[in-house]
C-alpha atoms as a PDB file:
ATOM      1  CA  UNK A   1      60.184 -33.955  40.826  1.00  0.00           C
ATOM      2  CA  UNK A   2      56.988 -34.119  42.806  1.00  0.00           C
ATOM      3  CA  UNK A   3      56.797 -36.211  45.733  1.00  0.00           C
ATOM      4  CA  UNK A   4      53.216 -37.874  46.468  1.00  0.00           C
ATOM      5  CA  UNK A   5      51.425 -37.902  49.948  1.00  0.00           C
ATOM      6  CA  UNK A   6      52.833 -40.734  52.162  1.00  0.00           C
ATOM      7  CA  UNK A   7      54.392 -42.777  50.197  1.00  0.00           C
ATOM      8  CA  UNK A   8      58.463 -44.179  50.290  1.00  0.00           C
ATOM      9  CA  UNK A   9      59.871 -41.286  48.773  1.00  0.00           C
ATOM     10  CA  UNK A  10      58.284 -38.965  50.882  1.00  0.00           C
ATOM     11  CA  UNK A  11      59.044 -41.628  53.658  1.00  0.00           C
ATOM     12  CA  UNK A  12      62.946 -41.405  52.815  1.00  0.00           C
ATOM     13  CA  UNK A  13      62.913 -37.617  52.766  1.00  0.00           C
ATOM     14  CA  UNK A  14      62.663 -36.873  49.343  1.00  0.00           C
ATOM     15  CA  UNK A  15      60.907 -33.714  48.545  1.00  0.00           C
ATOM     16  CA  UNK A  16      58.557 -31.932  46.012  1.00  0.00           C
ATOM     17  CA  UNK A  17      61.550 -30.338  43.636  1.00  0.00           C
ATOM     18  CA  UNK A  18      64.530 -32.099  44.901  1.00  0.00           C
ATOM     19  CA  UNK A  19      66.696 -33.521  41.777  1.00  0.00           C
ATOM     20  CA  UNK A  20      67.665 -36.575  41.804  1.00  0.00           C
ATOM     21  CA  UNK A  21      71.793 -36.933  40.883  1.00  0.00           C
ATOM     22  CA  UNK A  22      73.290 -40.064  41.916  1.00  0.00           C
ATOM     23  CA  UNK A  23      71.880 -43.431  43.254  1.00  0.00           C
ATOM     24  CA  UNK A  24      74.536 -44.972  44.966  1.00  0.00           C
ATOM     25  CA  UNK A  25      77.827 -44.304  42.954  1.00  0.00           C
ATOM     26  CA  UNK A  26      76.682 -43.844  39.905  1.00  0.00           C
ATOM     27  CA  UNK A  27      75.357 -40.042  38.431  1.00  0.00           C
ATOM     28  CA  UNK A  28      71.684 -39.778  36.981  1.00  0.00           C
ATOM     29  CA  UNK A  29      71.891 -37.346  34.202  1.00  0.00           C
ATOM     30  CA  UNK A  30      68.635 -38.065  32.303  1.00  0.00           C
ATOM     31  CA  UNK A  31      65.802 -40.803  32.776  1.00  0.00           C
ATOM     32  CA  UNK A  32      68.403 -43.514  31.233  1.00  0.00           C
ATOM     33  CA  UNK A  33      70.757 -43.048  33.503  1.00  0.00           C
ATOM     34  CA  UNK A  34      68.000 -43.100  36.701  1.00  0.00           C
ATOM     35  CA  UNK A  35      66.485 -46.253  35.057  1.00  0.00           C
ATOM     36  CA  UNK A  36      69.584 -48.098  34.279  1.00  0.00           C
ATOM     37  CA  UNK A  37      71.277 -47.458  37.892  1.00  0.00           C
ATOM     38  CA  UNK A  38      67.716 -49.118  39.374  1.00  0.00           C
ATOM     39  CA  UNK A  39      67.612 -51.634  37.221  1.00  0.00           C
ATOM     40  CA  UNK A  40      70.152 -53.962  39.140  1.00  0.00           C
ATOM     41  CA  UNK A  41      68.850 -53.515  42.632  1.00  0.00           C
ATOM     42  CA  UNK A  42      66.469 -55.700  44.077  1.00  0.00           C
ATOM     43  CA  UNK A  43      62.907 -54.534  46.371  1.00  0.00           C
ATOM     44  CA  UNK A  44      64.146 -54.025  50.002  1.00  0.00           C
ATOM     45  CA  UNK A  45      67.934 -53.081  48.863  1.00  0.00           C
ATOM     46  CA  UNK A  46      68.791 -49.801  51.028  1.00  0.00           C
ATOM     47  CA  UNK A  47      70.728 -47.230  48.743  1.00  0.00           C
ATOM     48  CA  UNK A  48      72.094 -43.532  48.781  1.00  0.00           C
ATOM     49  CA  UNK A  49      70.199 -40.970  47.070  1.00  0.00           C
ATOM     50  CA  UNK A  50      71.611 -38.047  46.529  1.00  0.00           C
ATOM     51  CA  UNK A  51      69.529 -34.982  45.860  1.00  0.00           C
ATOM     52  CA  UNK A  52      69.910 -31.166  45.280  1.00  0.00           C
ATOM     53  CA  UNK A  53      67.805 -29.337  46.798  1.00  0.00           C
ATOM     54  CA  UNK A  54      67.510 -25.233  46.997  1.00  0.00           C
ATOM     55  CA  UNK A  55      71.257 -25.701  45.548  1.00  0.00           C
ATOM     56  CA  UNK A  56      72.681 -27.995  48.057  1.00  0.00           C
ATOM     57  CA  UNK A  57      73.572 -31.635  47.583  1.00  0.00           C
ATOM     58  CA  UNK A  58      71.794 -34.041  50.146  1.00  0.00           C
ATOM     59  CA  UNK A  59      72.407 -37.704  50.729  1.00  0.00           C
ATOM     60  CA  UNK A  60      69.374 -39.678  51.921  1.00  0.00           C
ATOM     61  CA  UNK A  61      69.107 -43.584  52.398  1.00  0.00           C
ATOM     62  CA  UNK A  62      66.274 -45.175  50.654  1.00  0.00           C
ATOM     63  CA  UNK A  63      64.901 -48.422  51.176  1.00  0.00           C
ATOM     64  CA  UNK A  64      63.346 -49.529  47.624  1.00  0.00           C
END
């Protein structure tokens, strides 16, 4: 994934190439899965992200 300039991604840690995996407790396999574990979440909720990156899982907190 590439992460733009300032914005909340980049705000919550995310970085260019990290893979999103699991929002929360539920796995993101493929674009349905990312879209559908969003889809019940309202602006401002704070969630878990969790991201590989260079191999290693990392958990981040994102406020969407």
């Amino acid at each position: 994934m590439s992460v733009s300039g300032n914005g909340p991604a980049r705000a919550a840690g995310l970085l260019d190439g990290d893979v999103i995996v699991r929002i929360d407790s539920r796995q993101v396999m493929e674009i349905g899965s990312y879209m559908e574990a969003l889809s019940g979440l309202r602006p401002g909720s704070r969630v878990i992200v969790v991201v590989v990156r260079e191999g290693e899982e990392v958990s981040l907190e994102v406020a969407l």
